[in-house]
N, C-alpha and C. Protein backbone atom coordinates (compact mmCIF):
# COMPACT_ATOMS: atom_id res chain seq x y z
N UNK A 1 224.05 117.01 1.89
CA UNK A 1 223.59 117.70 0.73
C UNK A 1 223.61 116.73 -0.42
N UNK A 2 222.64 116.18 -0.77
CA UNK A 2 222.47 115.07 -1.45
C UNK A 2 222.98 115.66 -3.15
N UNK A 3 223.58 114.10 -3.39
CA UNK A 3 224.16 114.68 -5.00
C UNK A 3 225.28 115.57 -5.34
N UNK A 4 225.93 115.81 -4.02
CA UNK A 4 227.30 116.09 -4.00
C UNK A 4 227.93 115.89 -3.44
N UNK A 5 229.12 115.96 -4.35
CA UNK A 5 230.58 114.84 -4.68
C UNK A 5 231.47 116.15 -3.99
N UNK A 6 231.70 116.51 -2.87
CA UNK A 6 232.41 117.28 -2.26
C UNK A 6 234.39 116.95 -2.39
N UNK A 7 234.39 115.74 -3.39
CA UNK A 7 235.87 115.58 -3.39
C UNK A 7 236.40 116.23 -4.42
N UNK A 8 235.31 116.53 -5.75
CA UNK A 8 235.64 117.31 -6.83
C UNK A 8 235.71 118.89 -6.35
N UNK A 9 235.51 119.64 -5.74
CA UNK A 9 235.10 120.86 -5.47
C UNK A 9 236.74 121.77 -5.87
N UNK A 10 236.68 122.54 -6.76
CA UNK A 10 237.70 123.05 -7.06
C UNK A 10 237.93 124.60 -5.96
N UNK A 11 236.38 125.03 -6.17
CA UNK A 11 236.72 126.35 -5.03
C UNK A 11 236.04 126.33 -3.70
N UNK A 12 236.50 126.78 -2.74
CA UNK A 12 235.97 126.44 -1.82
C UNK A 12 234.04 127.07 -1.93
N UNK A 13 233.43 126.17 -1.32
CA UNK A 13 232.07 126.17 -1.51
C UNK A 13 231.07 126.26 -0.32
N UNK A 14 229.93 126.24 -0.28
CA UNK A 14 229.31 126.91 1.40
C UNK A 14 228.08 126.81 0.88
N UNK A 15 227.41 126.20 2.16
CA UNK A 15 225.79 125.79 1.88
C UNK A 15 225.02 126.29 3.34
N UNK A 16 224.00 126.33 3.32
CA UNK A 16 223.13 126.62 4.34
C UNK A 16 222.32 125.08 4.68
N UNK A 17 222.34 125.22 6.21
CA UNK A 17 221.69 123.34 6.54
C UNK A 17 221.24 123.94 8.04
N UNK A 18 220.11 122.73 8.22
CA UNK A 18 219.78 122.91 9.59
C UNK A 18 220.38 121.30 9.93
N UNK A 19 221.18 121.44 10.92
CA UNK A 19 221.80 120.30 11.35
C UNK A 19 220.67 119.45 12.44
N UNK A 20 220.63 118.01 12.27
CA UNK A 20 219.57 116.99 12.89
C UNK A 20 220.76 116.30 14.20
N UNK A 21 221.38 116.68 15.31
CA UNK A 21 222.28 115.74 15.73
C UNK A 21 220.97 114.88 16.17
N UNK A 22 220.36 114.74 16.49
CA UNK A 22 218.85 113.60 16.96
C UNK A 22 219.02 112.65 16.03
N UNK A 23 219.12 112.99 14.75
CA UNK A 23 218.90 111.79 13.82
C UNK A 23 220.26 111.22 13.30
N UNK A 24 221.89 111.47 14.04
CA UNK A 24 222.44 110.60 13.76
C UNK A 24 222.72 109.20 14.17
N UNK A 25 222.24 108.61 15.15
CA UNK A 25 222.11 107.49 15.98
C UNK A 25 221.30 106.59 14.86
N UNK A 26 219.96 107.35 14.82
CA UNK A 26 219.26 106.58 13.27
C UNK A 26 219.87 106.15 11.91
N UNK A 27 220.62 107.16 11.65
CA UNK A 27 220.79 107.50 10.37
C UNK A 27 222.31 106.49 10.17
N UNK A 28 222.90 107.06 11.62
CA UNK A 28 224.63 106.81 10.87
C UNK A 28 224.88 105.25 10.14
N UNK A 29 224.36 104.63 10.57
CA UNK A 29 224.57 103.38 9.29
C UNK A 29 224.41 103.17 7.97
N UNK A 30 223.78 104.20 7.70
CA UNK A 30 223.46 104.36 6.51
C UNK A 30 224.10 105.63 5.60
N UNK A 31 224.08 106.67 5.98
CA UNK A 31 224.47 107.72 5.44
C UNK A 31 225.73 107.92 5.14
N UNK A 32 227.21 106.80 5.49
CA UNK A 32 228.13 107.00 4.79
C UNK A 32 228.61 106.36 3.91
N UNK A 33 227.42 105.68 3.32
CA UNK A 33 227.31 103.96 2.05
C UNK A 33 226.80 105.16 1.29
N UNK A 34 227.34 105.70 0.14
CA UNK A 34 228.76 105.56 0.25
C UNK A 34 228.83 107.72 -0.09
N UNK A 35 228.16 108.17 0.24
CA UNK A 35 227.89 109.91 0.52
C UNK A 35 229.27 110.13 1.10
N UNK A 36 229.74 110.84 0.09
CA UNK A 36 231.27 111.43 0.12
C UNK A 36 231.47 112.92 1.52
N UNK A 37 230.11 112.95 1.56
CA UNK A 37 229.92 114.17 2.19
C UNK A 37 229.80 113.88 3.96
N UNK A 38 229.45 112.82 3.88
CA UNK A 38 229.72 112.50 5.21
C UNK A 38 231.17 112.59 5.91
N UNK A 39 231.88 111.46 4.96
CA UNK A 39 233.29 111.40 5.05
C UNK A 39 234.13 111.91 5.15
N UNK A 40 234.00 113.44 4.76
CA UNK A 40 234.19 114.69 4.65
C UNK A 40 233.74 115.91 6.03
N UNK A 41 232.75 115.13 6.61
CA UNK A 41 232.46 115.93 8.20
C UNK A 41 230.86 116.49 7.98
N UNK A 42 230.07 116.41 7.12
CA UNK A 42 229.06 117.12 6.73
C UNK A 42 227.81 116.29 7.80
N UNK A 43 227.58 117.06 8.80
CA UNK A 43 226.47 115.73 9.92
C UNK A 43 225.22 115.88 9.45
N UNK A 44 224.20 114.95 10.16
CA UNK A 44 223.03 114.73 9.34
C UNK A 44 222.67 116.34 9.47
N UNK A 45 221.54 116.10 8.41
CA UNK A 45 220.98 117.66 8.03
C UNK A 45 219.98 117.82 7.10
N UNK A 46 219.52 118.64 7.00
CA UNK A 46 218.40 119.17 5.69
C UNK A 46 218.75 120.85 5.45
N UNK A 47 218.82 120.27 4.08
CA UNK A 47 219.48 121.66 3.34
C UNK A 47 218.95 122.32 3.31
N UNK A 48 219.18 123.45 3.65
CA UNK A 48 218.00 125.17 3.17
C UNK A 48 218.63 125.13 2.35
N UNK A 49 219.98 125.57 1.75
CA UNK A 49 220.46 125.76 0.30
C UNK A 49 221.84 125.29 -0.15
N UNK A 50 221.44 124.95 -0.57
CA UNK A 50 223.57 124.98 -1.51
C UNK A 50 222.95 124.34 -3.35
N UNK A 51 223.97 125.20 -3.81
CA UNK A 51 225.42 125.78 -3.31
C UNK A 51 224.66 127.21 -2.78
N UNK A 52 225.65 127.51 -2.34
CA UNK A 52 224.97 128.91 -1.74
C UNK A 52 226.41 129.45 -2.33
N UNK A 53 226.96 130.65 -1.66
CA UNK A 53 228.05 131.37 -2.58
C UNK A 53 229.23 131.13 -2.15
N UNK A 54 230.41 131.01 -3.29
CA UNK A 54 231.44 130.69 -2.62
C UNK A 54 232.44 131.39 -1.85
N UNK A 55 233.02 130.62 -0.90
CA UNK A 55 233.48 131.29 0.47
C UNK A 55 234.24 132.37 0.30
N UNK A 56 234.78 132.83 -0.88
CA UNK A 56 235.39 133.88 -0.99
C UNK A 56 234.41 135.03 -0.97
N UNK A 57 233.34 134.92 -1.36
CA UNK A 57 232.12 136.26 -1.45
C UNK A 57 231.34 136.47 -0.18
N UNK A 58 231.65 135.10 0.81
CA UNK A 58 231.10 135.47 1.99
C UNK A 58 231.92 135.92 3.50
N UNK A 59 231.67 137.72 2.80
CA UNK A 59 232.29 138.76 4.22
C UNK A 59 231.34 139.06 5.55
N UNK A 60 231.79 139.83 5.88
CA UNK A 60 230.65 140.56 7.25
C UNK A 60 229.33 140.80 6.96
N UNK A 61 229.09 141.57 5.93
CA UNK A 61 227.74 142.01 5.54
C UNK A 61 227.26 141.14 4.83
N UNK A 62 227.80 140.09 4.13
CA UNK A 62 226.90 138.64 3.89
C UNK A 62 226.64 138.05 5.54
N UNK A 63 227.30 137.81 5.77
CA UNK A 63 226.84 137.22 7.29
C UNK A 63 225.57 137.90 8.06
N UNK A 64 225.88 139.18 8.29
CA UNK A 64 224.94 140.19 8.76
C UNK A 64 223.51 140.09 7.53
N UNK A 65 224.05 139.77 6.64
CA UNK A 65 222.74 139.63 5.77
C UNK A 65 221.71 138.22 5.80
N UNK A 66 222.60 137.42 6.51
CA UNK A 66 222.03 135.73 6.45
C UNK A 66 221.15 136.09 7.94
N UNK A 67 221.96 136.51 9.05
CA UNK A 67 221.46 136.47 10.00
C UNK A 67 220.44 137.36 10.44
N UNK A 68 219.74 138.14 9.46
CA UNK A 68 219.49 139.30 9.39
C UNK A 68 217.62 138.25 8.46
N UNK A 69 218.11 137.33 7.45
CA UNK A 69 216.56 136.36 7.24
C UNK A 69 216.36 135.45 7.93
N UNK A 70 217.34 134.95 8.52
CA UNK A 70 216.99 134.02 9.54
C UNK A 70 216.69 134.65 10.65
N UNK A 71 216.20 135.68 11.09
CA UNK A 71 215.83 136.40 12.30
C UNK A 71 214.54 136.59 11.92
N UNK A 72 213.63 136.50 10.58
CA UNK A 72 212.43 136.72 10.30
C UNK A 72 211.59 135.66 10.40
N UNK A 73 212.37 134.36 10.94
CA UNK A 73 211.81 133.49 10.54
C UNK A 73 211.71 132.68 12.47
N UNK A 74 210.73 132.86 12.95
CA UNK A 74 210.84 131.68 14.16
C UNK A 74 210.73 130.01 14.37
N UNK A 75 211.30 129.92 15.54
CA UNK A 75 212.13 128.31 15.78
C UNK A 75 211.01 127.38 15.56
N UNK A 76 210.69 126.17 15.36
CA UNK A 76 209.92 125.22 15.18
C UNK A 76 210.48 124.07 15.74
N UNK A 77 209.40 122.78 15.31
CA UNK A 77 209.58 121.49 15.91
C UNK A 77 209.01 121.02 15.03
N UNK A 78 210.39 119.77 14.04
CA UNK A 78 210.52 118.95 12.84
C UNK A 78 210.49 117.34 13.55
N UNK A 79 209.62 116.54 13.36
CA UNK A 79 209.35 115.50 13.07
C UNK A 79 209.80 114.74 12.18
N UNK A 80 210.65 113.55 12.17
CA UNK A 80 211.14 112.80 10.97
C UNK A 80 210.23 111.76 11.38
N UNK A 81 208.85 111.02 10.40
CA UNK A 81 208.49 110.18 10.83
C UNK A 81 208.14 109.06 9.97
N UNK A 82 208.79 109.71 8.84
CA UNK A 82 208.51 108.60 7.41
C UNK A 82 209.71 109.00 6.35
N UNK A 83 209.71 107.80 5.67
CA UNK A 83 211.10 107.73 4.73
C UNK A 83 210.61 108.82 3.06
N UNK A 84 210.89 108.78 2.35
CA UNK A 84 210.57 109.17 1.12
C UNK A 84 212.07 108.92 0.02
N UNK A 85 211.77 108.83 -1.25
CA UNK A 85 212.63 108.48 -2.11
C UNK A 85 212.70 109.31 -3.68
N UNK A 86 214.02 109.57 -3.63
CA UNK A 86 213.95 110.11 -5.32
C UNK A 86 215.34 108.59 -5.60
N UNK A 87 215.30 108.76 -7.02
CA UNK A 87 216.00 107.53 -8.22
C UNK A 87 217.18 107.10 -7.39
N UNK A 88 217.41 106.51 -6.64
CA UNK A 88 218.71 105.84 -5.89
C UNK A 88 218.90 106.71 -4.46
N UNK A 89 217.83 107.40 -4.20
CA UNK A 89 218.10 107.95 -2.82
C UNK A 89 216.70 107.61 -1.39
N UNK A 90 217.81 107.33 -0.18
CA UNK A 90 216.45 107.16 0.76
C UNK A 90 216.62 108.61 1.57
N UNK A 91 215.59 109.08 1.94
CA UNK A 91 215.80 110.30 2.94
C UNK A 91 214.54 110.20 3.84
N UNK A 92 214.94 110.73 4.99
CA UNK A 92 213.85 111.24 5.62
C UNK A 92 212.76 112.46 5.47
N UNK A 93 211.77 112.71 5.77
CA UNK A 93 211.12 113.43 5.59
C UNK A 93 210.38 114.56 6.47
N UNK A 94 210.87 115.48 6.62
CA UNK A 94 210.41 115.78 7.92
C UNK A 94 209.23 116.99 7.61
N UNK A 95 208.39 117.12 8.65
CA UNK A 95 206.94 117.73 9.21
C UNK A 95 207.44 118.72 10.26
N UNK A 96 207.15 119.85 9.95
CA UNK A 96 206.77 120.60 9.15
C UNK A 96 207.24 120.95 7.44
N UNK A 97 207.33 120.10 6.38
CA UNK A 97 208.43 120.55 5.31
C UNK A 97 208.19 122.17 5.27
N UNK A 98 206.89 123.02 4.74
CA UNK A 98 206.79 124.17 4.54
C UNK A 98 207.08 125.15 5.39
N UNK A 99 207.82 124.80 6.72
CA UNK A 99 208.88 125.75 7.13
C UNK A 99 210.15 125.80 6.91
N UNK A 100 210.94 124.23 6.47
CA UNK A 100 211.99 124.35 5.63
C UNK A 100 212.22 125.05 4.80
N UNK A 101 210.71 125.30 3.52
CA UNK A 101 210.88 125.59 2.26
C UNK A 101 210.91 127.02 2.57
N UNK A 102 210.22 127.57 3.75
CA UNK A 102 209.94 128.70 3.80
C UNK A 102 211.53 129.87 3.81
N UNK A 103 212.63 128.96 5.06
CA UNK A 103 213.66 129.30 4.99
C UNK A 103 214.43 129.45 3.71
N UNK A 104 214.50 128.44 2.55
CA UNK A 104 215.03 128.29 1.58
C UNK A 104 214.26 129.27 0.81
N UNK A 105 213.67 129.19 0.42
CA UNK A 105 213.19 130.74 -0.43
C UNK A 105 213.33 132.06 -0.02
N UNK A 106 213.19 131.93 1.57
CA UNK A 106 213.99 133.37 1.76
C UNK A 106 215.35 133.68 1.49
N UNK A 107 216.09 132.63 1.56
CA UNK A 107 217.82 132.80 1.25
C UNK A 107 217.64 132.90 -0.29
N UNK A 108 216.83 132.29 -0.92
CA UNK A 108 216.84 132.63 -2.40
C UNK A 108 216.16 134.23 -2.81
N UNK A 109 214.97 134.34 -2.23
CA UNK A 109 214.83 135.46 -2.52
C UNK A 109 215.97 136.39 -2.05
N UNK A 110 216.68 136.46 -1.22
CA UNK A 110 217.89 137.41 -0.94
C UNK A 110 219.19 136.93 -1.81
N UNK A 111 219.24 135.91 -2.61
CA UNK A 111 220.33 136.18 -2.83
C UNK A 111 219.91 135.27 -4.48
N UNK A 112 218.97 135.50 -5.22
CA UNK A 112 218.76 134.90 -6.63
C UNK A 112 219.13 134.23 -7.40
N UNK A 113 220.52 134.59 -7.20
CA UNK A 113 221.64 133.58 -7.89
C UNK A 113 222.20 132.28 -7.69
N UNK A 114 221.63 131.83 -6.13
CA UNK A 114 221.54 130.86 -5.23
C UNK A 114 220.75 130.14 -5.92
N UNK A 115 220.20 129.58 -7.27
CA UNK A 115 218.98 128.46 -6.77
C UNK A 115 219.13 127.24 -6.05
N UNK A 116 218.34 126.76 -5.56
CA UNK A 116 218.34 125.69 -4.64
C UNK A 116 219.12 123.96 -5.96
N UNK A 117 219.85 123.67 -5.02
CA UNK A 117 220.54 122.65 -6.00
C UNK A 117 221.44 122.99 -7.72
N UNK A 118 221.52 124.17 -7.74
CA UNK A 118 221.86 125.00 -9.23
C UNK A 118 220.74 125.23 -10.21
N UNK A 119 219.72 124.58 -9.53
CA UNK A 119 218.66 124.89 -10.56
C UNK A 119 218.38 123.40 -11.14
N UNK A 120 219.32 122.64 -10.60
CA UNK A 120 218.62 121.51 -10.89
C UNK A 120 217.22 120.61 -10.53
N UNK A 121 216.33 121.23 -10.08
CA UNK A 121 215.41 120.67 -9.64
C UNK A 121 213.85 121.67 -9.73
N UNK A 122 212.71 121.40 -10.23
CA UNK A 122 211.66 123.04 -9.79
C UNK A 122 211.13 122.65 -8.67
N UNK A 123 211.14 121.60 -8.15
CA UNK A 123 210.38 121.54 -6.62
C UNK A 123 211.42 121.74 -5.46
N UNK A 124 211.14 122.44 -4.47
CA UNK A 124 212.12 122.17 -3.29
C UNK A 124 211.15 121.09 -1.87
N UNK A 125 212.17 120.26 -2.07
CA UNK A 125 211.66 118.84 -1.18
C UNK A 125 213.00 118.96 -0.15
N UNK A 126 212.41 119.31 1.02
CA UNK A 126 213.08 119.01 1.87
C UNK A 126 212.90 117.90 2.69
N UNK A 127 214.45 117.25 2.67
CA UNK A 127 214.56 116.29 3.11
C UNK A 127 216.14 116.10 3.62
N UNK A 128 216.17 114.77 5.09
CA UNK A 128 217.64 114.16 5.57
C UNK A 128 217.99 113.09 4.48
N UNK A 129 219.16 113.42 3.90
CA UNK A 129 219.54 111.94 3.06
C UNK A 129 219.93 110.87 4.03
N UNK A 130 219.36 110.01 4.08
CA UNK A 130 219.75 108.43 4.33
C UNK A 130 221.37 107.60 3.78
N UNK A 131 220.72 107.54 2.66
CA UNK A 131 221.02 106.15 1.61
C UNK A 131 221.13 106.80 0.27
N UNK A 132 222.10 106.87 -0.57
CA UNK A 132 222.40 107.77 -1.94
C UNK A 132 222.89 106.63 -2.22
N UNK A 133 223.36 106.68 -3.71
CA UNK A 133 223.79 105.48 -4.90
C UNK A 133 223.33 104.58 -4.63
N UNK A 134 222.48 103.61 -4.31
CA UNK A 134 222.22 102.71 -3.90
C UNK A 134 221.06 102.03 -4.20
N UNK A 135 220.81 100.55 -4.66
CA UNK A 135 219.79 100.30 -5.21
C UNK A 135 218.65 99.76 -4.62
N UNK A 136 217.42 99.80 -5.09
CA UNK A 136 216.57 99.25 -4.41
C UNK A 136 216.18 98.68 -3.24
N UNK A 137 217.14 97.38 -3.13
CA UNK A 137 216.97 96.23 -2.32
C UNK A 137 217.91 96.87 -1.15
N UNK A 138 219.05 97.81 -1.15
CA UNK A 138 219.43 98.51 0.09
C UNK A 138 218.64 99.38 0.08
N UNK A 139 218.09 100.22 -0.80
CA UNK A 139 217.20 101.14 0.19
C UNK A 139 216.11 100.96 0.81
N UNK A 140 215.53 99.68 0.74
CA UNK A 140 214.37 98.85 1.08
C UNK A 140 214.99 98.72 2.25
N UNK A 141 216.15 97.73 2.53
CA UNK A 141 216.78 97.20 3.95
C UNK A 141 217.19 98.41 4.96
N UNK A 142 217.16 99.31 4.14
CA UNK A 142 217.77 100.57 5.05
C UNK A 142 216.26 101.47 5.63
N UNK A 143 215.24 101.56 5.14
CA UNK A 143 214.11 101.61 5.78
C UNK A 143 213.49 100.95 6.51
N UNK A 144 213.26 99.64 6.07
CA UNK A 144 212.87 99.06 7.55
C UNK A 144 213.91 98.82 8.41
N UNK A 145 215.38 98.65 8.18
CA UNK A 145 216.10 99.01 9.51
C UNK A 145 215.64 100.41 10.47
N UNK A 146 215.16 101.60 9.63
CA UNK A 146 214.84 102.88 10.20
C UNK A 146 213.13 102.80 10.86
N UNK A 147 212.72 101.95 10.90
CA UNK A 147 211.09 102.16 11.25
C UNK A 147 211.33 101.68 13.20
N UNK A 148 212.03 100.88 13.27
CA UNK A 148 212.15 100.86 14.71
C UNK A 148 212.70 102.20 15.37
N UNK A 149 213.43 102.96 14.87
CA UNK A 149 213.84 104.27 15.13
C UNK A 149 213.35 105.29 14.82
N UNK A 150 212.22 105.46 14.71
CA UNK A 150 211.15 106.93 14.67
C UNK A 150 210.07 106.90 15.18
N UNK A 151 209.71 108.19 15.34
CA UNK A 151 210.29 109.28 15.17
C UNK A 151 211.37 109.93 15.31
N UNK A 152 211.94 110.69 14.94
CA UNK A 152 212.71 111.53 15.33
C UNK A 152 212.84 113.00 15.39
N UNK A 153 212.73 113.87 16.40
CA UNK A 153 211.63 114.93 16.92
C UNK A 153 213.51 115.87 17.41
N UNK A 154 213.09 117.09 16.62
CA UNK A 154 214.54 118.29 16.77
C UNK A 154 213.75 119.31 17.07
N UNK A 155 214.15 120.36 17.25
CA UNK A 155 214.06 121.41 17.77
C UNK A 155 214.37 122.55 16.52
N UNK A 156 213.88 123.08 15.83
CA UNK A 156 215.41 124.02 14.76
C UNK A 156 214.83 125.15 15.13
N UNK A 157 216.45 125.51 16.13
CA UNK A 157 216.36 127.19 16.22
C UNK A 157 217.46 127.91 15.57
N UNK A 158 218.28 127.26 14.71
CA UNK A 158 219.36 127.71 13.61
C UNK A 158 219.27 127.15 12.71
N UNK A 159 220.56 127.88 11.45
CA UNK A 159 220.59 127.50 10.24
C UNK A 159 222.05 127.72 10.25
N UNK A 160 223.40 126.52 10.09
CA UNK A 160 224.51 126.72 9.97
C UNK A 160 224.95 127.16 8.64
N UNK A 161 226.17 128.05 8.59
CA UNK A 161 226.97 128.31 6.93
C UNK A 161 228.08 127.08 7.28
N UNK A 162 227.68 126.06 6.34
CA UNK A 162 228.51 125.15 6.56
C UNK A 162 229.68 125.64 5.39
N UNK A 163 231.02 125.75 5.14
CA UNK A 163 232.63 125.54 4.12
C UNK A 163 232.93 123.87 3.93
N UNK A 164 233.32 124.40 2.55
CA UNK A 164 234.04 123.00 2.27
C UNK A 164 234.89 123.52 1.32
N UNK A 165 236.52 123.19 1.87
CA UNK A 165 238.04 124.14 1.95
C UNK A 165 238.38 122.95 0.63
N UNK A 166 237.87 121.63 -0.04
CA UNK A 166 238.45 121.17 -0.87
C UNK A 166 238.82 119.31 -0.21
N UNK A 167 238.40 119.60 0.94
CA UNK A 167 238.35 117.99 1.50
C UNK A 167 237.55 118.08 2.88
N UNK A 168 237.33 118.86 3.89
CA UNK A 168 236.52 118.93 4.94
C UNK A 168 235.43 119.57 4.72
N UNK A 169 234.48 119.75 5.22
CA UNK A 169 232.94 120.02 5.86
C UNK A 169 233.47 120.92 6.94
N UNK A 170 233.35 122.35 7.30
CA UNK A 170 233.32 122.94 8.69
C UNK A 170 232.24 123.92 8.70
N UNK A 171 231.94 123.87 9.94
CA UNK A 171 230.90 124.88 9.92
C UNK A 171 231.57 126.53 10.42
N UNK A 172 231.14 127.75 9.32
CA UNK A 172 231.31 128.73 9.65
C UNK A 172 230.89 129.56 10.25
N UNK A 173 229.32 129.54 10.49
CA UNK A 173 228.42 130.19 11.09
C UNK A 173 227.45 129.51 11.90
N UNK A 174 226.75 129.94 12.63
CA UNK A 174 225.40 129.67 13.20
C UNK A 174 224.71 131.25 13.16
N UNK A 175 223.22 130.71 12.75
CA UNK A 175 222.43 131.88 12.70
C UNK A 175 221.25 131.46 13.62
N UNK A 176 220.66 132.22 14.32
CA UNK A 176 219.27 131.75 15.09
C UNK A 176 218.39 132.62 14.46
N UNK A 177 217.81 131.43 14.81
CA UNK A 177 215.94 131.64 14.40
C UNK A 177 215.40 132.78 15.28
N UNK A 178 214.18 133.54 14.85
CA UNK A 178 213.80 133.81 15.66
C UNK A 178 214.24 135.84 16.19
């Protein structure tokens, strides 16, 4: 979940991700220079949302409610086959994006108060972070290190509720697609 510092987190916190294990073989050299969130247990991924709500507000009928939009939505096949970049970040990019986005707006439309990133952002770009803090000339070296390694071709028939208790990454849920 790019752009967060998961060591500051005062309350425990919970995001929605479709987990890539395909793309950690690619990725892992890169993604823990120096993404706190790795370090922390968070595996590669592309965010449907966070923050999403914190773990104290999520009971049974939130659960039943997550699994309940992710059931409207069927499984696909994401392609990572090109890099893309925002101001100090490399990520992957994956094809289909507008079924990512599609997921993420449904968790927003169900739950409003969720915006995607706090509202820091009006576009939702989904994307795997790579390479965060990092300047230029590594994120240059860290892409063409990645061009011998793609595609990279997943399956997404879930969407995990990933927790973070104040120093770990665990996953609380799995929801299927479909």
């Amino acid at each position: 979940m790019t752009g967060n510092d998961s060591s500051t987190h005062q309350v425990p916190r919970s995001g929605l991700v479709v987990t890539v294990p395909e793309a950690e073989a690619a990725v892992r050299a890169w993604r823990g220079r120096p993404d706190p969130s790795v370090a922390s247990g968070m595996p590669a991924h592309v965010t449907v949302l966070f923050p999403f709500l914190p773990e104290d507000r999520i009971d049974g009928d939130t659960l039943a409610a997550i699994a309940d939009v992710m059931r409207r939505h069927k499984p696909f096949e994401a392609r990572f086959e090109q890099c893309g970049r925002f101001p100090g970040i490399l990520y992957l990019a994956p094809e289909p994006a507008a079924s990512f986005r599609a997921l993420t707006e449904a968790v927003v439309d169900r739950w409003p108060e969720t915006p995607p990133f706090g509202g820091q952002f009006a576009e939702i770009v989904p994307h795997l972070t790579i390479a965060q803090g990092r300047n230029d000339t590594d994120l240059d070296e860290a892409e063409a290190d990645l061009q011998d390694r793609l595609p990279v071709i997943t399956r997404v028939a879930s969407v995990d509720l990933m927790v973070h208790d104040g120093s770990r990454w665990r996953q609380r849920a799995s929801f299927a697609l479909g």
